[in-house]
C-alpha atoms as a PDB file:
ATOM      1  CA  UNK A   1      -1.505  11.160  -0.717  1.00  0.00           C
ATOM      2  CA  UNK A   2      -1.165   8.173  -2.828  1.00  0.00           C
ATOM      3  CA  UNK A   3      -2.378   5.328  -1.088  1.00  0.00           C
ATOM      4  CA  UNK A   4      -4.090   4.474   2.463  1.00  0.00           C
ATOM      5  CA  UNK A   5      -4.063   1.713   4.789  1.00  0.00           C
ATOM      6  CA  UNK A   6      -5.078   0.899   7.489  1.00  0.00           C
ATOM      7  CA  UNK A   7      -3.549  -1.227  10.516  1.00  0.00           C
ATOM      8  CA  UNK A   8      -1.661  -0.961  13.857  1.00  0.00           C
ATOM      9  CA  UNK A   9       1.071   0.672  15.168  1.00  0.00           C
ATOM     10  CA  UNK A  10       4.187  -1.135  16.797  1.00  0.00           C
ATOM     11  CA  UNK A  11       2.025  -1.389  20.246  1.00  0.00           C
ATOM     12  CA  UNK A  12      -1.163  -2.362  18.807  1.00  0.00           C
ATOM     13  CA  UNK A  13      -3.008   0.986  18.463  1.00  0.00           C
ATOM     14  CA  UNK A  14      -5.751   1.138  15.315  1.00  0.00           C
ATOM     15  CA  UNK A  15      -4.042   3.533  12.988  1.00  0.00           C
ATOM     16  CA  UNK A  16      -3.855   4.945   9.225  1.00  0.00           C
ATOM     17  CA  UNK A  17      -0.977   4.578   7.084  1.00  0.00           C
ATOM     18  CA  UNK A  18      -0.707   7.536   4.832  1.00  0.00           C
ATOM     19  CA  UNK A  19       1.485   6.750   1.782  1.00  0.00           C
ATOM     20  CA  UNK A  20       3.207   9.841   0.319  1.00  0.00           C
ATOM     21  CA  UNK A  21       4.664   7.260  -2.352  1.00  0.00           C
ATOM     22  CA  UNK A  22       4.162   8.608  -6.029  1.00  0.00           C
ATOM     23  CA  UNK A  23       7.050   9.191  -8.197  1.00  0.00           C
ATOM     24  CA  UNK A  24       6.164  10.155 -11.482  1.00  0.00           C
ATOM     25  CA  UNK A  25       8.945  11.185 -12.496  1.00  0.00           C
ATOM     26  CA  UNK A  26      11.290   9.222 -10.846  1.00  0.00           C
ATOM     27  CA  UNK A  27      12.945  11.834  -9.501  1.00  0.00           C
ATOM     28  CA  UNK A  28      12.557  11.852  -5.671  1.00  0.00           C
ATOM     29  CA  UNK A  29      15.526  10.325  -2.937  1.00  0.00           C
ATOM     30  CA  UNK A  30      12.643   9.399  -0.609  1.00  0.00           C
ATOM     31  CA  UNK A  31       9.401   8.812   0.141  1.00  0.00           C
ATOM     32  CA  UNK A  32       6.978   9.406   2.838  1.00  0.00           C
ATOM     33  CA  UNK A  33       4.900   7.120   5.217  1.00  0.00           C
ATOM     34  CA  UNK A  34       2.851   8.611   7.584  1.00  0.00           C
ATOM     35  CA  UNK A  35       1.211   6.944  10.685  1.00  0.00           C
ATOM     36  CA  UNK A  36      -2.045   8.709  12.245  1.00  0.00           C
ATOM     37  CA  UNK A  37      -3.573   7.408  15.689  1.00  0.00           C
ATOM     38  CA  UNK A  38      -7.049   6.164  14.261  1.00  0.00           C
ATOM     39  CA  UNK A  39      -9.285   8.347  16.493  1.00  0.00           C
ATOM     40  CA  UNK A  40     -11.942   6.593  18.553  1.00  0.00           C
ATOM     41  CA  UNK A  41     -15.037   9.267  17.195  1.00  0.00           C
ATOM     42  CA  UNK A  42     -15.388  10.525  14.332  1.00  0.00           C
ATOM     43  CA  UNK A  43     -15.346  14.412  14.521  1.00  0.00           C
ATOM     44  CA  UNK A  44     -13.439  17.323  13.779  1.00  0.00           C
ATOM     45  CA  UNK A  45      -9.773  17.186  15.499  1.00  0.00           C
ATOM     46  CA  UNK A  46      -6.134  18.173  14.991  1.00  0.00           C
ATOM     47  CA  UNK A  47      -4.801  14.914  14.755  1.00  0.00           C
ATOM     48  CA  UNK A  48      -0.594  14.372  14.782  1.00  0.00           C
ATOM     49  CA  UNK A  49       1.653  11.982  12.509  1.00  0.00           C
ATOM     50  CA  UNK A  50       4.341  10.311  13.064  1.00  0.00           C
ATOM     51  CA  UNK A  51       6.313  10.206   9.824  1.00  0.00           C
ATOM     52  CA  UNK A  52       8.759   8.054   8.274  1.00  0.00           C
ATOM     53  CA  UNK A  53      10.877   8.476   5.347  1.00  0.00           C
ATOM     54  CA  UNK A  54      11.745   5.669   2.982  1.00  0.00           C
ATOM     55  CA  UNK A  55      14.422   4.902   0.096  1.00  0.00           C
ATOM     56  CA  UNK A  56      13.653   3.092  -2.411  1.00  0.00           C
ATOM     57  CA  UNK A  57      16.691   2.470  -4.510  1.00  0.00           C
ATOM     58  CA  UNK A  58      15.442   2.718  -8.044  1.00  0.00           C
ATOM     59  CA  UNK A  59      12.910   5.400  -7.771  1.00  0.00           C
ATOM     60  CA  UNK A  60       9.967   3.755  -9.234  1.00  0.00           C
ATOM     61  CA  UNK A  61       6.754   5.358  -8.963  1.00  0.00           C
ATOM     62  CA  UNK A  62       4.579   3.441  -6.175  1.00  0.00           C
ATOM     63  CA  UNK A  63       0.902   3.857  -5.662  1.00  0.00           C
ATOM     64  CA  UNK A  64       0.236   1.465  -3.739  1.00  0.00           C
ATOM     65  CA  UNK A  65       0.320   0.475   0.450  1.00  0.00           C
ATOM     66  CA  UNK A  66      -0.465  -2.454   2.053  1.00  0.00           C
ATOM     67  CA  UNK A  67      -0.422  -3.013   5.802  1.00  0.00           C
ATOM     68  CA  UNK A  68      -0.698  -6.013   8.099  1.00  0.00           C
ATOM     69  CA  UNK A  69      -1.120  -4.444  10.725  1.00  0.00           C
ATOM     70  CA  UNK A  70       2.379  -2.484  11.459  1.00  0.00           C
ATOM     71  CA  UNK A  71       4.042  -4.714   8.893  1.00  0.00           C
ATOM     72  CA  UNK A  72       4.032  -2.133   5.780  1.00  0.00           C
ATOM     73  CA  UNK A  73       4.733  -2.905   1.498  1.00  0.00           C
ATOM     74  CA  UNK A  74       5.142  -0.707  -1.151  1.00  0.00           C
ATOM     75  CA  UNK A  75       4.184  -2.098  -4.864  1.00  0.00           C
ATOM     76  CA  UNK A  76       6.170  -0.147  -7.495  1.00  0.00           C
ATOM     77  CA  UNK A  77       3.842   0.956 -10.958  1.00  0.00           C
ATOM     78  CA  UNK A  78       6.763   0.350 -13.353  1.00  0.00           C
ATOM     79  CA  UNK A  79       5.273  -0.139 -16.953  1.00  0.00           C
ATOM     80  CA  UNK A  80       6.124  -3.436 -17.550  1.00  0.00           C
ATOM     81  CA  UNK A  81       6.705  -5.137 -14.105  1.00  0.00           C
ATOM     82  CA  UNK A  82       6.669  -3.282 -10.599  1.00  0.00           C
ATOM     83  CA  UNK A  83       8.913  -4.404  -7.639  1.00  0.00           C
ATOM     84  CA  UNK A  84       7.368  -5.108  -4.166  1.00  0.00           C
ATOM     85  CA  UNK A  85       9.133  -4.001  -1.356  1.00  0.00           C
ATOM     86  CA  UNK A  86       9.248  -4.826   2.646  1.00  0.00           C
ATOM     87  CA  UNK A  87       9.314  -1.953   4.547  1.00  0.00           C
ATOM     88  CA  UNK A  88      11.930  -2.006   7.594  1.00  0.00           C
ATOM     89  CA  UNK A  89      10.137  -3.404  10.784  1.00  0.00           C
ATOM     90  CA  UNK A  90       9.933  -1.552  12.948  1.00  0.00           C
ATOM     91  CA  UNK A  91      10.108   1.461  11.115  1.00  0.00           C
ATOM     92  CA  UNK A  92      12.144   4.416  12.847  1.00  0.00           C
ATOM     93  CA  UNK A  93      10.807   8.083  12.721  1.00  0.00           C
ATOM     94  CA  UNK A  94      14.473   9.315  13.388  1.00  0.00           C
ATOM     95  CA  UNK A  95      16.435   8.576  10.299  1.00  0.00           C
ATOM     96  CA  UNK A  96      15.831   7.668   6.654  1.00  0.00           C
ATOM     97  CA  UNK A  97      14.927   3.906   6.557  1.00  0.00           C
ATOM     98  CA  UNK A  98      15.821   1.752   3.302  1.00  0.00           C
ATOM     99  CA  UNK A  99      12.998  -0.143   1.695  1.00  0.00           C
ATOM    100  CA  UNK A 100      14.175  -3.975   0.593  1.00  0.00           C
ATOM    101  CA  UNK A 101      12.624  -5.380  -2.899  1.00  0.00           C
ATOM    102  CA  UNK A 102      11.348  -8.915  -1.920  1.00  0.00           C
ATOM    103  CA  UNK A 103       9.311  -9.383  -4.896  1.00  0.00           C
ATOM    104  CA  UNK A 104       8.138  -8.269  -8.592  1.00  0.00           C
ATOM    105  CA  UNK A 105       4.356  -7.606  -9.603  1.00  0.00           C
ATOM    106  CA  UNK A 106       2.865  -7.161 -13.203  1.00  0.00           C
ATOM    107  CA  UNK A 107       2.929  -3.376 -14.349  1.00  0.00           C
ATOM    108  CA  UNK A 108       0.684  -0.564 -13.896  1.00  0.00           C
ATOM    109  CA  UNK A 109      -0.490  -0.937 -10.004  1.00  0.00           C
ATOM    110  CA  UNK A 110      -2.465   1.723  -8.994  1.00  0.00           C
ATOM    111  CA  UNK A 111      -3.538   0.066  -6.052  1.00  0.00           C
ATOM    112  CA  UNK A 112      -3.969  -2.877  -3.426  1.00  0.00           C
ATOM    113  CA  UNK A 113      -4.923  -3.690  -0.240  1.00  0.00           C
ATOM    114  CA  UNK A 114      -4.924  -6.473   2.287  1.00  0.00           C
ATOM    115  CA  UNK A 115      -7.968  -9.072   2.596  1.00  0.00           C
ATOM    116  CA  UNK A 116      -8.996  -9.297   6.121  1.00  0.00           C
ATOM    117  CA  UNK A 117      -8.425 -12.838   7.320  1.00  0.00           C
ATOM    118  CA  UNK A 118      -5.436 -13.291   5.025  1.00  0.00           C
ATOM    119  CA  UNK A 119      -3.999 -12.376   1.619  1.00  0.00           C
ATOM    120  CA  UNK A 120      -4.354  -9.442  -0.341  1.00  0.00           C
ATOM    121  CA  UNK A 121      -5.338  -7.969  -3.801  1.00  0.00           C
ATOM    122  CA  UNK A 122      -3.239  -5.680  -6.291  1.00  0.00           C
ATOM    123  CA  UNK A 123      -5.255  -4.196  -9.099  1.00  0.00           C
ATOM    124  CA  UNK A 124      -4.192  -2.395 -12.739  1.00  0.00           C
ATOM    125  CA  UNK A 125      -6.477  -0.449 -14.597  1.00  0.00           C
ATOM    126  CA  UNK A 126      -8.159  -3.510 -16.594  1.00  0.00           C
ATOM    127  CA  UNK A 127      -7.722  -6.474 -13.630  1.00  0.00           C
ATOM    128  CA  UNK A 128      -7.381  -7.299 -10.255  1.00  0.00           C
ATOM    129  CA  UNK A 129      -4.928 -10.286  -9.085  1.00  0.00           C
ATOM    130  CA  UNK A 130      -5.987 -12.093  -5.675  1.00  0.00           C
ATOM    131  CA  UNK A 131      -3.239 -13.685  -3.970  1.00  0.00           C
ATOM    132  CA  UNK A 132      -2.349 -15.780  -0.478  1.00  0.00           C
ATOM    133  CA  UNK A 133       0.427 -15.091   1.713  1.00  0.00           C
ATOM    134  CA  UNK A 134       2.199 -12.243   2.405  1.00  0.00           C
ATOM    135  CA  UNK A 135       3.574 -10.002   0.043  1.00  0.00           C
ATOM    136  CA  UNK A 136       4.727 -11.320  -2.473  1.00  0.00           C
ATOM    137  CA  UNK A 137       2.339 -13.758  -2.194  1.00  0.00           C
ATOM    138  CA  UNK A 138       1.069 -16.666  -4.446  1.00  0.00           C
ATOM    139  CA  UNK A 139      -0.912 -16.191  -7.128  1.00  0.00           C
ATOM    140  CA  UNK A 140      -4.795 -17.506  -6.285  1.00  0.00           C
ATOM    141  CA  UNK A 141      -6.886 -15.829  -9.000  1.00  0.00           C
ATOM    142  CA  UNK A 142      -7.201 -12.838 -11.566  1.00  0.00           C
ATOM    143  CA  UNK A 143     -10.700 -10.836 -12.653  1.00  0.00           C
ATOM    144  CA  UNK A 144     -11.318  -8.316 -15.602  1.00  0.00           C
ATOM    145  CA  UNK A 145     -12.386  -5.260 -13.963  1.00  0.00           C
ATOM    146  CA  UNK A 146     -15.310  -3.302 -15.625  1.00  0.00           C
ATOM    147  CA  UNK A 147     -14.172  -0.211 -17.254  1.00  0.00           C
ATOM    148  CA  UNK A 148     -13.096   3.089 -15.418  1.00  0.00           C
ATOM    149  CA  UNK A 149     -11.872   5.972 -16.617  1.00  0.00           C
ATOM    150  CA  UNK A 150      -8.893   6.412 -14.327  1.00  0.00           C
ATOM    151  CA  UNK A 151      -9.452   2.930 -12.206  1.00  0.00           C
ATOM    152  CA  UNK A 152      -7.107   3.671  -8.902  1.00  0.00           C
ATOM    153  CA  UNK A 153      -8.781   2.472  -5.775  1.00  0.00           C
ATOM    154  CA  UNK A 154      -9.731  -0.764  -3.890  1.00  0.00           C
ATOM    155  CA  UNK A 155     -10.550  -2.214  -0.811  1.00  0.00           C
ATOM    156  CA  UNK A 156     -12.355  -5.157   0.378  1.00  0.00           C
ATOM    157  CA  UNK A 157     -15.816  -5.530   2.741  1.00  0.00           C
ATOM    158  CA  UNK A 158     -15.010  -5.655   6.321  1.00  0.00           C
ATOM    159  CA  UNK A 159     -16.122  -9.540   5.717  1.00  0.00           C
ATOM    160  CA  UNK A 160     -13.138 -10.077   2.776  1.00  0.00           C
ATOM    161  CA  UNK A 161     -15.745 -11.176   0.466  1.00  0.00           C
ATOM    162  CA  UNK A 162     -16.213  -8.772  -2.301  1.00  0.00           C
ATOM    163  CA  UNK A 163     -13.741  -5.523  -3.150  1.00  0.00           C
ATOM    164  CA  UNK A 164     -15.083  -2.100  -3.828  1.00  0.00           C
ATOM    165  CA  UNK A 165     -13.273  -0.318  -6.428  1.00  0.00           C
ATOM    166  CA  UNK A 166     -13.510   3.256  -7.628  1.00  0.00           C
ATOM    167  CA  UNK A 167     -12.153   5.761 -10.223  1.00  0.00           C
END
């Protein structure tokens, strides 16, 4: 996996998106999205997915997923700028779907995720970019992130006031 989000499925059910996205080598025809029923308990359980695959026309490598709740975005890593693309809504389990660019994003995402209440965050390996809106969304603010070795996750507080990143 790639990337992880999490948000709702077309009738409202709490569920994880599981992004099969990565493309290093720009060499795949599709990618994979995969929704999983959010279980109620946490225990040990086969759990199903429903997947979906996705074109994306130019083969860039993606690593990151962002959901609103069943509303789902790909942001492309290119090197110098990355497209953003709107997944088809809703998305279909029983053909290919084709992913639409609807935006661009600075290079080197390696990952991003929705605020709760509104907006969402992208992040490189030296900053993070807060914007408003909906993908692609407006520009609100940019922050140096401390150094990581390999800095590739994020997500915000259950509150949307602070972001936890790793490495």
């Amino acid at each position: 996996p790639e990337a992880l989000a999490t948000g709702t499925s077309a009738t409202g059910a709490p569920v994880l998106w599981w992004g099969d996205i990565g493309d290093n080598t720009s060499s795949r025809s599709y990618v994979e999205v995969h929704e999983i029923p959010e279980p109620a308990d946490l225990r040990d359980a086969r759990v199903s997915a429903t997947t979906y695959r996705v074109r994306l026309d130019d083969g860039q490598d993606s690593e990151a997923l962002l959901a609103d709740g069943d509303r789902l975005w790909l942001i492309g890593k290119g090197l110098i700028q990355g497209r953003v693309w709107a997944l088809p809504y809703p998305l279909r389990a029983d053909k290919q779907v084709r992913a639409r660019v609807v935006g661009a994003e600075e290079g080197l995402v390696t990952d991003a995720a929705m605020r709760p209440g509104g907006g969402y965050a992208v992040r490189d390996y030296s900053e993070v970019r807060i914007y408003t809106g909906s993908p692609p969304g407006t520009l609100a603010a940019r922050m140096p992130l401390p150094e990581q070795v390999q800095g590739e996750a994020m997500t915000w507080t259950p509150d949307g006031t602070a972001l936890i990143i790793a490495s």
